[in-house]
PDB file of N, CA and C in Angstrom:
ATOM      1  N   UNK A   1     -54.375  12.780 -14.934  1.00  0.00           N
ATOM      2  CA  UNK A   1     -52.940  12.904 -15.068  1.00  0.00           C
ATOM      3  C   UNK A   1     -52.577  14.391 -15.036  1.00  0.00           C
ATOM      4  N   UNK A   2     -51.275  14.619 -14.270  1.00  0.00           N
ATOM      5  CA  UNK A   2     -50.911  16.361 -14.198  1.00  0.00           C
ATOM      6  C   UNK A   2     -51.127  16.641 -15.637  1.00  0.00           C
ATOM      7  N   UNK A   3     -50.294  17.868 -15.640  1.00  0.00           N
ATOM      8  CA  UNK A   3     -50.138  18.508 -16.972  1.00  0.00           C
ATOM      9  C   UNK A   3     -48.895  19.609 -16.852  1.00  0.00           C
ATOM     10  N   UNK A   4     -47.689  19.350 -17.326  1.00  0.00           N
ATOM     11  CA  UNK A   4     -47.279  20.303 -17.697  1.00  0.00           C
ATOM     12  C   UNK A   4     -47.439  21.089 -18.817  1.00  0.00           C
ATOM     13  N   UNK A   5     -47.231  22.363 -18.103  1.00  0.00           N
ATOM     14  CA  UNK A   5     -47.681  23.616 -19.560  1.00  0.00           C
ATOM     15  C   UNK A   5     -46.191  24.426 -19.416  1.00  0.00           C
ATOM     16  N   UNK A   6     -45.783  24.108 -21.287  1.00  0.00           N
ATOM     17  CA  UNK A   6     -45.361  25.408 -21.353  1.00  0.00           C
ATOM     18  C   UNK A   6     -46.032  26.654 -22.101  1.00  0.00           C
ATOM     19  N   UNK A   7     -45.625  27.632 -21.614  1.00  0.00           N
ATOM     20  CA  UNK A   7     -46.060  28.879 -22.095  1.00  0.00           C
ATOM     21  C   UNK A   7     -45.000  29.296 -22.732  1.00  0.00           C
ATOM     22  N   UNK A   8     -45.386  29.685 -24.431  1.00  0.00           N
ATOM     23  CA  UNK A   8     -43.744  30.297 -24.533  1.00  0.00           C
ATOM     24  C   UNK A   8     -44.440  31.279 -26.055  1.00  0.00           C
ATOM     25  N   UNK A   9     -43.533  31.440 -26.191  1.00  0.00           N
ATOM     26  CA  UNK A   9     -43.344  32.289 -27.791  1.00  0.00           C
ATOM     27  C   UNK A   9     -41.941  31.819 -28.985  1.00  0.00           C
ATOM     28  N   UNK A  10     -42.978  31.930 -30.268  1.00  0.00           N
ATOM     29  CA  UNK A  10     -41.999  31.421 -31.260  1.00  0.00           C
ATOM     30  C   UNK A  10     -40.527  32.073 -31.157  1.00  0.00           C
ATOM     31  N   UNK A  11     -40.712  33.186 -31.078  1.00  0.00           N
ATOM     32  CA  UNK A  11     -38.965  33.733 -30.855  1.00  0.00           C
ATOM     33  C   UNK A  11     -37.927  34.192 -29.458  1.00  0.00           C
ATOM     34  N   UNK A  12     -38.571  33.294 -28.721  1.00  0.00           N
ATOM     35  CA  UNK A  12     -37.804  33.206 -27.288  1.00  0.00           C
ATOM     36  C   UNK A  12     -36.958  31.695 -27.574  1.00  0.00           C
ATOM     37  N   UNK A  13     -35.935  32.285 -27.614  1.00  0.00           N
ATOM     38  CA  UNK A  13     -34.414  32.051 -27.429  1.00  0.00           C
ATOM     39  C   UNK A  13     -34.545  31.054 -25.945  1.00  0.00           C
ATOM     40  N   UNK A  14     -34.982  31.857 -25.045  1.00  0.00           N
ATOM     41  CA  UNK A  14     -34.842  30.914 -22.999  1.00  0.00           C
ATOM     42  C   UNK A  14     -36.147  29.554 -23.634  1.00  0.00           C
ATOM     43  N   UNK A  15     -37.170  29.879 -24.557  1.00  0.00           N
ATOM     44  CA  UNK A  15     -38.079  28.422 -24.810  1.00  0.00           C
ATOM     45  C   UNK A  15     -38.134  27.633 -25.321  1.00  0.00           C
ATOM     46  N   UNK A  16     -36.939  28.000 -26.553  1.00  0.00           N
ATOM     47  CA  UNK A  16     -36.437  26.950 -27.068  1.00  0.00           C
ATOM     48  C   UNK A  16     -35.693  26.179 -26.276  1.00  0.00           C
ATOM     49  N   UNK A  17     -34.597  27.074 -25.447  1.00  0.00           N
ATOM     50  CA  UNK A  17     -33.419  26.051 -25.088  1.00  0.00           C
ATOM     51  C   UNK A  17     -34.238  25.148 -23.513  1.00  0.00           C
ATOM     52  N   UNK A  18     -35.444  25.688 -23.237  1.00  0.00           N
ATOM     53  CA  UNK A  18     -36.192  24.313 -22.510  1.00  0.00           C
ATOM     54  C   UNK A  18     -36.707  23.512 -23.275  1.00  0.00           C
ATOM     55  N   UNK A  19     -37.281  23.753 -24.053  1.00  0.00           N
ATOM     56  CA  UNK A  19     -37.863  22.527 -24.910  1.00  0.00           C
ATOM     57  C   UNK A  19     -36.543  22.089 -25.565  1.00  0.00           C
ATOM     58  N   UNK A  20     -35.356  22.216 -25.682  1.00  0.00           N
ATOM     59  CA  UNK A  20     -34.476  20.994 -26.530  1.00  0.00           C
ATOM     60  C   UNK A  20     -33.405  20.547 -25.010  1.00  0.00           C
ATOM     61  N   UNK A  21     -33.249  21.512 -24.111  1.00  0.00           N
ATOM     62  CA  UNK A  21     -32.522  21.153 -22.858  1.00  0.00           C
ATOM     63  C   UNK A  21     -33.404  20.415 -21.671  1.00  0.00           C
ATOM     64  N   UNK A  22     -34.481  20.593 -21.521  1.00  0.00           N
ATOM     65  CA  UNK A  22     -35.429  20.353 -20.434  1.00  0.00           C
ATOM     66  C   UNK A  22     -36.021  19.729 -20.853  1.00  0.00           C
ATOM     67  N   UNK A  23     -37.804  19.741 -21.239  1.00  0.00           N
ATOM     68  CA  UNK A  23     -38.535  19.042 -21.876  1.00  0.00           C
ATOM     69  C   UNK A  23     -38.348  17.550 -22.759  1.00  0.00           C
ATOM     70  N   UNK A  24     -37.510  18.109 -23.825  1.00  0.00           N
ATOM     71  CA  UNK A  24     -37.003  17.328 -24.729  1.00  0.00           C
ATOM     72  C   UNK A  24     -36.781  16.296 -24.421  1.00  0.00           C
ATOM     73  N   UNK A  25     -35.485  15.621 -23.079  1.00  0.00           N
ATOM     74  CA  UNK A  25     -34.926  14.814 -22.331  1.00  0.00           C
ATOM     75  C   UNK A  25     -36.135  14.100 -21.849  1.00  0.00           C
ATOM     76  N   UNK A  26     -37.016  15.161 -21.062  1.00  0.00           N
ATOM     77  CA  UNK A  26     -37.857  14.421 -19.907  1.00  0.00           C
ATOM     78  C   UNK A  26     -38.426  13.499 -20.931  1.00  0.00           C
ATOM     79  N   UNK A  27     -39.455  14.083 -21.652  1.00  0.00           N
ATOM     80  CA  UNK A  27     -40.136  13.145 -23.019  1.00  0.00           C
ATOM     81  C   UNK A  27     -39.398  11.953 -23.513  1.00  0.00           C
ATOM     82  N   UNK A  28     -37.653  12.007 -23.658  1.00  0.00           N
ATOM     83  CA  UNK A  28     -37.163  11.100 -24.552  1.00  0.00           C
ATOM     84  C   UNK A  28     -36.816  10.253 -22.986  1.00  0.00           C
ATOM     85  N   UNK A  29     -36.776  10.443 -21.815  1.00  0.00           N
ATOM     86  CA  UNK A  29     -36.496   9.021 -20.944  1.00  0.00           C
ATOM     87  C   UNK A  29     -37.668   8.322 -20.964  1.00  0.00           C
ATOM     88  N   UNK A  30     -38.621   8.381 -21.266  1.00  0.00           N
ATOM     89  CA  UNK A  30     -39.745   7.936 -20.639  1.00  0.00           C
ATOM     90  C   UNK A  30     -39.979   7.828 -19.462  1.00  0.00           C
ATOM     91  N   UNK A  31     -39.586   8.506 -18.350  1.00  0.00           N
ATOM     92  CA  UNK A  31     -39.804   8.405 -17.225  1.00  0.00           C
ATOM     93  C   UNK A  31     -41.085   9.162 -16.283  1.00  0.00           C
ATOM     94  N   UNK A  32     -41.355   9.938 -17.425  1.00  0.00           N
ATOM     95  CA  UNK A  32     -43.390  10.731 -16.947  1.00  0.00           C
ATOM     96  C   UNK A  32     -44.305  10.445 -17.829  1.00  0.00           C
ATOM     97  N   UNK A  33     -43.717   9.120 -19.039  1.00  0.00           N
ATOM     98  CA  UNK A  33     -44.766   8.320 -19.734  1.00  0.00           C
ATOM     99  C   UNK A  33     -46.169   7.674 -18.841  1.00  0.00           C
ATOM    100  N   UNK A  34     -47.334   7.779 -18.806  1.00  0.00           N
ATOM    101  CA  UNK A  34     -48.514   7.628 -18.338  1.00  0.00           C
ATOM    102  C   UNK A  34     -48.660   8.423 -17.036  1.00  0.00           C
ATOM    103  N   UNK A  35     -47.751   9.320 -16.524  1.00  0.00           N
ATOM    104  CA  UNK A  35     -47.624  10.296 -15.002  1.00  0.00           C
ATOM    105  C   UNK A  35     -48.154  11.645 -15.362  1.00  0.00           C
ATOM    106  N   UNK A  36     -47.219  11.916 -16.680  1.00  0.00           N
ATOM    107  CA  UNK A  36     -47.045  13.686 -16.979  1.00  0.00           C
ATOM    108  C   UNK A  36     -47.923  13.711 -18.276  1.00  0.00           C
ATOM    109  N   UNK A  37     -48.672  14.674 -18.759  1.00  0.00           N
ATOM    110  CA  UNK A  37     -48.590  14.979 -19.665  1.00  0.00           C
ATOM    111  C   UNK A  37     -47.536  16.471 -20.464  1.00  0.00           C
ATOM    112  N   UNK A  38     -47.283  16.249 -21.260  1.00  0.00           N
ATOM    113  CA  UNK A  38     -46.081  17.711 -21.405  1.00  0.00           C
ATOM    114  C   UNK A  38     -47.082  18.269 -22.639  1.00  0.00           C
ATOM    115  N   UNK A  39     -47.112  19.519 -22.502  1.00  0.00           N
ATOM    116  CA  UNK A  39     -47.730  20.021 -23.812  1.00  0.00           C
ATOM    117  C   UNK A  39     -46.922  21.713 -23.637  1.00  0.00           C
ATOM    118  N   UNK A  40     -47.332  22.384 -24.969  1.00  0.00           N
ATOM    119  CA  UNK A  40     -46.560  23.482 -25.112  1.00  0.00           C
ATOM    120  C   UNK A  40     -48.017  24.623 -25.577  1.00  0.00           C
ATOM    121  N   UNK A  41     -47.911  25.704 -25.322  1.00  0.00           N
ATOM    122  CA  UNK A  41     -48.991  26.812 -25.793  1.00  0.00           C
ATOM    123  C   UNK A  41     -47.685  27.927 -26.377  1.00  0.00           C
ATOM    124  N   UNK A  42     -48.217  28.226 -27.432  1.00  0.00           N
ATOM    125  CA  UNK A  42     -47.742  29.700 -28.260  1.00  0.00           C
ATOM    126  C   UNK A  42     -48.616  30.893 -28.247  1.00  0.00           C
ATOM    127  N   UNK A  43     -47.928  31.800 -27.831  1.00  0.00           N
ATOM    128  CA  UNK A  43     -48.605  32.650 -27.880  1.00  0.00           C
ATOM    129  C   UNK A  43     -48.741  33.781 -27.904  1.00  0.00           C
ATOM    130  N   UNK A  44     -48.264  33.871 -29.089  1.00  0.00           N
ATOM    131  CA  UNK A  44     -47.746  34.678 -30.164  1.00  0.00           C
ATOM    132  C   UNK A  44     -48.102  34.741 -31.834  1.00  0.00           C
ATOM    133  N   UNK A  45     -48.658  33.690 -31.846  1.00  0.00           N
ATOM    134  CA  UNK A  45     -49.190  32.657 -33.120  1.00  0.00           C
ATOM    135  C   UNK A  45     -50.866  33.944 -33.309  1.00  0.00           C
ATOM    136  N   UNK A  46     -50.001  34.468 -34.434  1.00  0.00           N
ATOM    137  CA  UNK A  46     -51.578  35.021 -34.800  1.00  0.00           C
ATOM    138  C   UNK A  46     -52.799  34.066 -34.990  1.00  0.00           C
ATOM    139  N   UNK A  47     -53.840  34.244 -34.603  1.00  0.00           N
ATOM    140  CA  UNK A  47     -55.272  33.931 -35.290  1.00  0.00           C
ATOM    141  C   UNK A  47     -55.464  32.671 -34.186  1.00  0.00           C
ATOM    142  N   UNK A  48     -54.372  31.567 -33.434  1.00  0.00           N
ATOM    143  CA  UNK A  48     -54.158  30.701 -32.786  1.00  0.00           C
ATOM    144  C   UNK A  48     -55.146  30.554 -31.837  1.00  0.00           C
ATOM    145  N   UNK A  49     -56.016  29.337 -31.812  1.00  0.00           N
ATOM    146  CA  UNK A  49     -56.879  29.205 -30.565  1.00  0.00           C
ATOM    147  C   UNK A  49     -56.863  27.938 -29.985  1.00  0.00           C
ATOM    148  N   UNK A  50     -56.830  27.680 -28.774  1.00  0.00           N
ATOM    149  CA  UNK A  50     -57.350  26.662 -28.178  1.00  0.00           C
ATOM    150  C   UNK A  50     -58.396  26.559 -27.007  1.00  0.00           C
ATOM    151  N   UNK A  51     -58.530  25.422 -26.596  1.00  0.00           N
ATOM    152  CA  UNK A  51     -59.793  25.071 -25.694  1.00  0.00           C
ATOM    153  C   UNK A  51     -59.456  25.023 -24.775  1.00  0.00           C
ATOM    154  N   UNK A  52     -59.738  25.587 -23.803  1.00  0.00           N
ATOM    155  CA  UNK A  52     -59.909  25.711 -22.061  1.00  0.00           C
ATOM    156  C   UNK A  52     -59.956  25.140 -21.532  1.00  0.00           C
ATOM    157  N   UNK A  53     -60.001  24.632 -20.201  1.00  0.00           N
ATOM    158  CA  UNK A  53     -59.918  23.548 -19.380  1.00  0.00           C
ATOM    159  C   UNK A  53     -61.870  23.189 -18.886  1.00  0.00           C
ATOM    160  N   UNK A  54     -62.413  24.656 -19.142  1.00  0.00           N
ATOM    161  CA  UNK A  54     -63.891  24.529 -19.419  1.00  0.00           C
ATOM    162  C   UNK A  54     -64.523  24.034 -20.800  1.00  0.00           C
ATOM    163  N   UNK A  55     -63.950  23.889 -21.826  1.00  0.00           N
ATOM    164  CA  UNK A  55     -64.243  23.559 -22.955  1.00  0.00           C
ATOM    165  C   UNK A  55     -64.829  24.761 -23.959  1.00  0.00           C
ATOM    166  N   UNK A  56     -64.253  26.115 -23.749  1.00  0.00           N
ATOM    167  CA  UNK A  56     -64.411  27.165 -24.781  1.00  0.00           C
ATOM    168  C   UNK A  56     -63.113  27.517 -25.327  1.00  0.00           C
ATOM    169  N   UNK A  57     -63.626  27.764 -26.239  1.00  0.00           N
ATOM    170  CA  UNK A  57     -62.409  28.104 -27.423  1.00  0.00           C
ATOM    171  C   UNK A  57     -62.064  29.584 -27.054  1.00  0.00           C
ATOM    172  N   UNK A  58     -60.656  29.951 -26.998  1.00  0.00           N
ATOM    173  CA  UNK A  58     -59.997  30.994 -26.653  1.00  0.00           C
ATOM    174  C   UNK A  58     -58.619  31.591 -27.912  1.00  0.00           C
ATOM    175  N   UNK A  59     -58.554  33.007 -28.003  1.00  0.00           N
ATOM    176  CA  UNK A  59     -56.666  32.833 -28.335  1.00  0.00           C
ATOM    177  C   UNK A  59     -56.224  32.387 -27.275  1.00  0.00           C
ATOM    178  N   UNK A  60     -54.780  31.818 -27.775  1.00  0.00           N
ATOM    179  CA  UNK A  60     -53.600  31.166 -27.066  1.00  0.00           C
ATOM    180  C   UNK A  60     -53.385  32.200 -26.207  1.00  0.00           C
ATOM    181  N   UNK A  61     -53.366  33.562 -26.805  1.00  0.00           N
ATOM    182  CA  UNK A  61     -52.736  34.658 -25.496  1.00  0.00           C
ATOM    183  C   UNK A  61     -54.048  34.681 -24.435  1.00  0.00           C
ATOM    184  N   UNK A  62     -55.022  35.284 -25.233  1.00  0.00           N
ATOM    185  CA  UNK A  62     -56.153  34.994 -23.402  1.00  0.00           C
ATOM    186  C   UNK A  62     -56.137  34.140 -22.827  1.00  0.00           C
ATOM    187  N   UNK A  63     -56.376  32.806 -23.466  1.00  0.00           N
ATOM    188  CA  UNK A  63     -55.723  31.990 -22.199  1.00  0.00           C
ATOM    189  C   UNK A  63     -54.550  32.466 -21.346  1.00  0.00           C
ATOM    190  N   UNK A  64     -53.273  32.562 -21.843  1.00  0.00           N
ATOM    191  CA  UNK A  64     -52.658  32.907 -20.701  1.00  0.00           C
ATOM    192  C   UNK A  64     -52.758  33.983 -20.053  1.00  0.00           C
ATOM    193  N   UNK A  65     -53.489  34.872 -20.349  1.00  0.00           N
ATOM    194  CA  UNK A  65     -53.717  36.072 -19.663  1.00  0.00           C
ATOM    195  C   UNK A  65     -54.286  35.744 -18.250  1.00  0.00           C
ATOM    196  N   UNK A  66     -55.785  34.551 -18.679  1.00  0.00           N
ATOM    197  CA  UNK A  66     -56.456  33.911 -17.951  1.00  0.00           C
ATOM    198  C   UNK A  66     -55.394  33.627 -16.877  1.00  0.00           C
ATOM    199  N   UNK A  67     -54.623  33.258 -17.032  1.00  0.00           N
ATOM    200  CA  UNK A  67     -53.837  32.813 -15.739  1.00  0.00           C
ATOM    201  C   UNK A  67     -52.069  33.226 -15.626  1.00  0.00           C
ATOM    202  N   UNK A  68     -52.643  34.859 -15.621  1.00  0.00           N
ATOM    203  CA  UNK A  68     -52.191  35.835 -15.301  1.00  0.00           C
ATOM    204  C   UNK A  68     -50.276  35.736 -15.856  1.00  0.00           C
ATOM    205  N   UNK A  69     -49.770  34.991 -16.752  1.00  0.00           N
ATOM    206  CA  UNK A  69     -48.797  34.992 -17.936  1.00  0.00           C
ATOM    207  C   UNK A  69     -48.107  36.250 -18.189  1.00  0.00           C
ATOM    208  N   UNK A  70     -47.058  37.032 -17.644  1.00  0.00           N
ATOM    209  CA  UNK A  70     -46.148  38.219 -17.832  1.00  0.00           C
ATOM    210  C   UNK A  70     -45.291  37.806 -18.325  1.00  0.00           C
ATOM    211  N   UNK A  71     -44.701  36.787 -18.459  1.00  0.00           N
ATOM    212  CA  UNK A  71     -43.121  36.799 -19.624  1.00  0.00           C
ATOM    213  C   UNK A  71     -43.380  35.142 -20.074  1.00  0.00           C
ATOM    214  N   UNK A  72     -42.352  34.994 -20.952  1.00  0.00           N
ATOM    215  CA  UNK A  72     -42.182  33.663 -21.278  1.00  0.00           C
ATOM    216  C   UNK A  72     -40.670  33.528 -20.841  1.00  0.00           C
ATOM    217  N   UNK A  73     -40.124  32.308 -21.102  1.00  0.00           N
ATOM    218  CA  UNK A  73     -40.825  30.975 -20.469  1.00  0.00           C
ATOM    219  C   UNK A  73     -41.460  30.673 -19.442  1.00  0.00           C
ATOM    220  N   UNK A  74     -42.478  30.181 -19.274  1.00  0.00           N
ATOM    221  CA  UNK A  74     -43.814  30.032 -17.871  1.00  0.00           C
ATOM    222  C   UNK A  74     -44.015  28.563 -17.953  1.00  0.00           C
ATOM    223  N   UNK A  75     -43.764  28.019 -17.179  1.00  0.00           N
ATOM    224  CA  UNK A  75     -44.129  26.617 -16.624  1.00  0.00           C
ATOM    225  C   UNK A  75     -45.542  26.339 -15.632  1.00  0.00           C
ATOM    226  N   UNK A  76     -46.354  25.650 -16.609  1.00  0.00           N
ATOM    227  CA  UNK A  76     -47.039  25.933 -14.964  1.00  0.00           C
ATOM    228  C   UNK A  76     -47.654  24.478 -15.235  1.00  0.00           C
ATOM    229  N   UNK A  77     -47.700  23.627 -13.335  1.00  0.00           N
ATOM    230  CA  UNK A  77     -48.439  22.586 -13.342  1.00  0.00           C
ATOM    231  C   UNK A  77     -49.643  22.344 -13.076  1.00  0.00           C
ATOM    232  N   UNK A  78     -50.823  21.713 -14.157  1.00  0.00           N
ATOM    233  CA  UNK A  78     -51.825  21.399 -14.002  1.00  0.00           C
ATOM    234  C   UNK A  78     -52.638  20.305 -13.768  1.00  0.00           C
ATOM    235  N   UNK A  79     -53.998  20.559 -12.834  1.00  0.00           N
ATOM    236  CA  UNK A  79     -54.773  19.359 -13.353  1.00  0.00           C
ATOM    237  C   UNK A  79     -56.024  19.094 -14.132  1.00  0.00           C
ATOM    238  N   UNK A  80     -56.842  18.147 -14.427  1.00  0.00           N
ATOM    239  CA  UNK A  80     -57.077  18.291 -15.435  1.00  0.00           C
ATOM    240  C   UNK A  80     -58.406  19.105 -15.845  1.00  0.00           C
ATOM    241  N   UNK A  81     -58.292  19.984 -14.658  1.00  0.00           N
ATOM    242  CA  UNK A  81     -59.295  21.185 -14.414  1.00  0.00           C
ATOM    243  C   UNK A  81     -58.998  22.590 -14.739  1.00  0.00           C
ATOM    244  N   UNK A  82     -57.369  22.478 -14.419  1.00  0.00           N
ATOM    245  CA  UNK A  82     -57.176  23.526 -15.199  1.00  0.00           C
ATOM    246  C   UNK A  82     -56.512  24.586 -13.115  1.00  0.00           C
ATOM    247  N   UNK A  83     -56.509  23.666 -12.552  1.00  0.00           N
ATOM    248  CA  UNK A  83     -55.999  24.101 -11.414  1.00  0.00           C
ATOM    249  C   UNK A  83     -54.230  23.791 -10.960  1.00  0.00           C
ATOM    250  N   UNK A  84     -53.667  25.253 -10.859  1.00  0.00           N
ATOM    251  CA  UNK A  84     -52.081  24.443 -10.732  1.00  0.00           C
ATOM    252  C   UNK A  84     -51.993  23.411  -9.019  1.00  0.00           C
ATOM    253  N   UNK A  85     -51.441  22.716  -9.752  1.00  0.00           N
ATOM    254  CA  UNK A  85     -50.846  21.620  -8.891  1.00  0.00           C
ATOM    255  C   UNK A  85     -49.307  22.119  -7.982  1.00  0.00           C
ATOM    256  N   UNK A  86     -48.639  22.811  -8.602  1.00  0.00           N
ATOM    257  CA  UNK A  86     -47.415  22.921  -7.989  1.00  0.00           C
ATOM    258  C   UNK A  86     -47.193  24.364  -8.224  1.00  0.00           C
ATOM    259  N   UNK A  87     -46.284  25.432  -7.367  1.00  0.00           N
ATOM    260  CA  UNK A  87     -45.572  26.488  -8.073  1.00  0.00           C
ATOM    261  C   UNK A  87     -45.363  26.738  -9.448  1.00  0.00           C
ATOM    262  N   UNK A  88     -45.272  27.493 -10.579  1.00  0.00           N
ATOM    263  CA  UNK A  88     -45.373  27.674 -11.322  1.00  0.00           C
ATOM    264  C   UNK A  88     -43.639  28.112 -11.213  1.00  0.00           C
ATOM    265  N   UNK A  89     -42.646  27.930 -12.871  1.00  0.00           N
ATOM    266  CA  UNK A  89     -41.863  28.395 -12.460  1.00  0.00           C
ATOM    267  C   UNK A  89     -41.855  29.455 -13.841  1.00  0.00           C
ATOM    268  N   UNK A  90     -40.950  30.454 -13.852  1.00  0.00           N
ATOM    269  CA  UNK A  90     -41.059  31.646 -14.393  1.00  0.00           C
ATOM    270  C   UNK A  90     -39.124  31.768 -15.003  1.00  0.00           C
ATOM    271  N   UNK A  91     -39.156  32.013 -16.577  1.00  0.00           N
ATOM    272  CA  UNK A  91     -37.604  32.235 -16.987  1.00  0.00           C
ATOM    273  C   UNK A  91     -36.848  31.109 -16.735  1.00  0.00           C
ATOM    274  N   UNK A  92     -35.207  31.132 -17.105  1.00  0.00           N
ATOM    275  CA  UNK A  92     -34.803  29.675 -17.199  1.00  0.00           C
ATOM    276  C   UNK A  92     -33.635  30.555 -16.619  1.00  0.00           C
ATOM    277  N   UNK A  93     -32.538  29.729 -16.048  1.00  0.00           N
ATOM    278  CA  UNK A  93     -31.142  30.220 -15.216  1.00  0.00           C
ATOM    279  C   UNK A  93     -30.424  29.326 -16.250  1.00  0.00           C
ATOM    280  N   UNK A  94     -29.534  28.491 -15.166  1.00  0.00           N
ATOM    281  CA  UNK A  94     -28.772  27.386 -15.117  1.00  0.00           C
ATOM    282  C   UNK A  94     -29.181  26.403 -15.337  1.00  0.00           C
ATOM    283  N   UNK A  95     -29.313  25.894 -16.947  1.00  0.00           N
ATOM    284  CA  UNK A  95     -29.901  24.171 -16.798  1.00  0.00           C
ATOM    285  C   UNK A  95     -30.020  23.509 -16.328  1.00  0.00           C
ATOM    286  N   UNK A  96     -28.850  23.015 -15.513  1.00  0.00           N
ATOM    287  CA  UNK A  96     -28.897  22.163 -14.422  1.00  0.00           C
ATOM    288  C   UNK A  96     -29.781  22.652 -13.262  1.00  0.00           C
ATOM    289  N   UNK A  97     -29.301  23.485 -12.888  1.00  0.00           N
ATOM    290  CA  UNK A  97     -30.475  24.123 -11.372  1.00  0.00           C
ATOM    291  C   UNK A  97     -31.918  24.211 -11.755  1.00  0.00           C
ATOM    292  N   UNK A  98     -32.544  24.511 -13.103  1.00  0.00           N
ATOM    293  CA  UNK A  98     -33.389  24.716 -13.742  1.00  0.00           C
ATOM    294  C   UNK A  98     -34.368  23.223 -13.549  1.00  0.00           C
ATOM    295  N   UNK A  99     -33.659  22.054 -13.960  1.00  0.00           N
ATOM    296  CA  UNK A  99     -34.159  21.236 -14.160  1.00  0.00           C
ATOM    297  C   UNK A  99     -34.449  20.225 -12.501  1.00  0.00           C
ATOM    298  N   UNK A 100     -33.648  20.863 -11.707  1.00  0.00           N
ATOM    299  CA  UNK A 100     -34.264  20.529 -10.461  1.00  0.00           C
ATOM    300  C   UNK A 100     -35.043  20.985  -9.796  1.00  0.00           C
ATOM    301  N   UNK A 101     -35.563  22.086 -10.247  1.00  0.00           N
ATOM    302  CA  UNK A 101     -36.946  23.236 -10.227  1.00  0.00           C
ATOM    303  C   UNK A 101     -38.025  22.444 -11.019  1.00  0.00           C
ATOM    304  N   UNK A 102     -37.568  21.802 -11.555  1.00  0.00           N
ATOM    305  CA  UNK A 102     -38.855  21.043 -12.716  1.00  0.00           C
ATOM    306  C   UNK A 102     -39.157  19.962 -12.317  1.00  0.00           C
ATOM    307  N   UNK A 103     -38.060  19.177 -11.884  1.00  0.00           N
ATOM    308  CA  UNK A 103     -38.332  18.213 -11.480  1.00  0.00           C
ATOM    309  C   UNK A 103     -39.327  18.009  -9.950  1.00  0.00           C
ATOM    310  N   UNK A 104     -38.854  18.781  -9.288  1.00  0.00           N
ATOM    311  CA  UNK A 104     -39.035  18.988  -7.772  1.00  0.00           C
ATOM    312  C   UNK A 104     -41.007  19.479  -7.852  1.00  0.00           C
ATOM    313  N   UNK A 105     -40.646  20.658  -8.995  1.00  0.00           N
ATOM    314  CA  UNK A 105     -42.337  20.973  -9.456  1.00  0.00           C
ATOM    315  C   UNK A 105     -43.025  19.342  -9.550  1.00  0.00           C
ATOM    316  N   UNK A 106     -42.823  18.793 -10.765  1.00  0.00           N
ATOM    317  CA  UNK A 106     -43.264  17.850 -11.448  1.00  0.00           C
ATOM    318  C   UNK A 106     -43.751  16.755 -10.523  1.00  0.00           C
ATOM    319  N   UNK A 107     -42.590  16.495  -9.402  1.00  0.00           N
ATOM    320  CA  UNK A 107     -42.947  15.363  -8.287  1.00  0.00           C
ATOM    321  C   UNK A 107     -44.389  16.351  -7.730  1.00  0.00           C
ATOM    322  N   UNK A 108     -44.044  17.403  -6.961  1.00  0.00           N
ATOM    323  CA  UNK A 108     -45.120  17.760  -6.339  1.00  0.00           C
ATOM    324  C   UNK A 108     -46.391  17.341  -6.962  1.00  0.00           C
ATOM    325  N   UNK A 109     -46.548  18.037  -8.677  1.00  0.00           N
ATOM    326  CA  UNK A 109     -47.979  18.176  -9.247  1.00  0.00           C
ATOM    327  C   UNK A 109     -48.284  16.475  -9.024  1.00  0.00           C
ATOM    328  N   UNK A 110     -47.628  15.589  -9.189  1.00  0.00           N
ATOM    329  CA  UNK A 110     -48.223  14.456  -8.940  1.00  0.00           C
ATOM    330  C   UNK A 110     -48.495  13.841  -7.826  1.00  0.00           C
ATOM    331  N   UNK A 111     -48.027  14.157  -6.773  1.00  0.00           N
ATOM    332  CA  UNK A 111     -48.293  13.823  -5.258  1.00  0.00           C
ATOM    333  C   UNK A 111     -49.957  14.509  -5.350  1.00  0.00           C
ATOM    334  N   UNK A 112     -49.769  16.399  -5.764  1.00  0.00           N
ATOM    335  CA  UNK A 112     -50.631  16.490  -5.446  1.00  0.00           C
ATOM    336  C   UNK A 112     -52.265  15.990  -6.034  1.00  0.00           C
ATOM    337  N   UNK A 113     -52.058  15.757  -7.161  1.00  0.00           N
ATOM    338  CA  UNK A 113     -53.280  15.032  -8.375  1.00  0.00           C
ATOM    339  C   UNK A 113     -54.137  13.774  -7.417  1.00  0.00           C
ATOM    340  N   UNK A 114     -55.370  14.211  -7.326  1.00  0.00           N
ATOM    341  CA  UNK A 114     -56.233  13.051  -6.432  1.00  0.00           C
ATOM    342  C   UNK A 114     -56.484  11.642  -7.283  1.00  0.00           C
ATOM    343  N   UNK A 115     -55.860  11.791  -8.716  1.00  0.00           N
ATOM    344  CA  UNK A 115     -56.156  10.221  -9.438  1.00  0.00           C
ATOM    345  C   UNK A 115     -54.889   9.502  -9.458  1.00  0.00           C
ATOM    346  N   UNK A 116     -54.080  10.386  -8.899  1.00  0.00           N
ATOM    347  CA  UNK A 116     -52.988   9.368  -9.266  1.00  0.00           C
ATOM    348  C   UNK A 116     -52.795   7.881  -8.337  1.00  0.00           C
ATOM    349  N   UNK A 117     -51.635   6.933  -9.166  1.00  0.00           N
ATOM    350  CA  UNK A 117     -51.982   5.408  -8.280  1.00  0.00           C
ATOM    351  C   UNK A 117     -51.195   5.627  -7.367  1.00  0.00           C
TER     352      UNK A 117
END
C-alpha cells in the first residue's frame, strides 16, 4: 500500500492547517481506507526516533535529511520501500488548489504501486 508522508514540525502554522484542512478530511471520508496509508513525521521533536524503510532506527530529522527535506510542510509519496511513488509536494498555497495537488499526487502513487488491485 502507498504511503503518504507528512513531514512537518510542531510549530508550523502551513502543517497544521494540512493536517486539519487536507489530511484530516481525506482520513475522515474514508475514501484511501485500505489504498493510502497517511502517517505524519516530526521533526523537530527532540530525542525522537523512528525506523527506516530498511529497518534502522534513526532521528526523525535524519531521516528526512535522508531524503533531502529543506522546509516543512513536505509531502512525499511512498512505497513500502521507502521509494517515492509520485512528485513530492513542498509548502501549502490555496486549499483548494492544494488539495488537487494531493489528490492528483495520491492517484498517481497508487497507479504507480506494483501491489495494488
Amino acid at each position: 500500500m502507498p504511503i503518504l508522508l507528512l513531514v512537518s514540525q510542531e510549530r508550523c502554522p502551513f502543517c497544521r492547517q494540512i493536517k486539519r484542512e487536507i489530511l484530516g478530511p481525506m482520513i475522515a471520508s474514508g475514501e484511501y481506507l485500505g489504498r493510502l496509508l497517511i502517517r505524519e513525521i516530526l521533526i523537530d521533536s527532540p530525542g525522537s526516533s523512528v525506523r527506516d524503510f530498511k529497518g534502522n532506527t534513526q532521528t526523525s530529522r535524519a531521516f528526512a535529511i535522508g531524503y533531502k527535506i529543506q522546509l516543512t510542510p513536505t509531502l512525499l509519496f511512498l512505497d513500502p520501500d521507502g521509494n517515492e511513488l509520485a512528485e513530492r509536494i513542498v509548502g501549502i498555497q490555496t486549499p483548494e488548489l492544494f488539495y488537487f495537488y494531493v489528490d492528483r499526487a495520491v492517484q498517481d502513487a497508487i497507479a504507480a504501486f506494483p501491489g495494488r488491485s
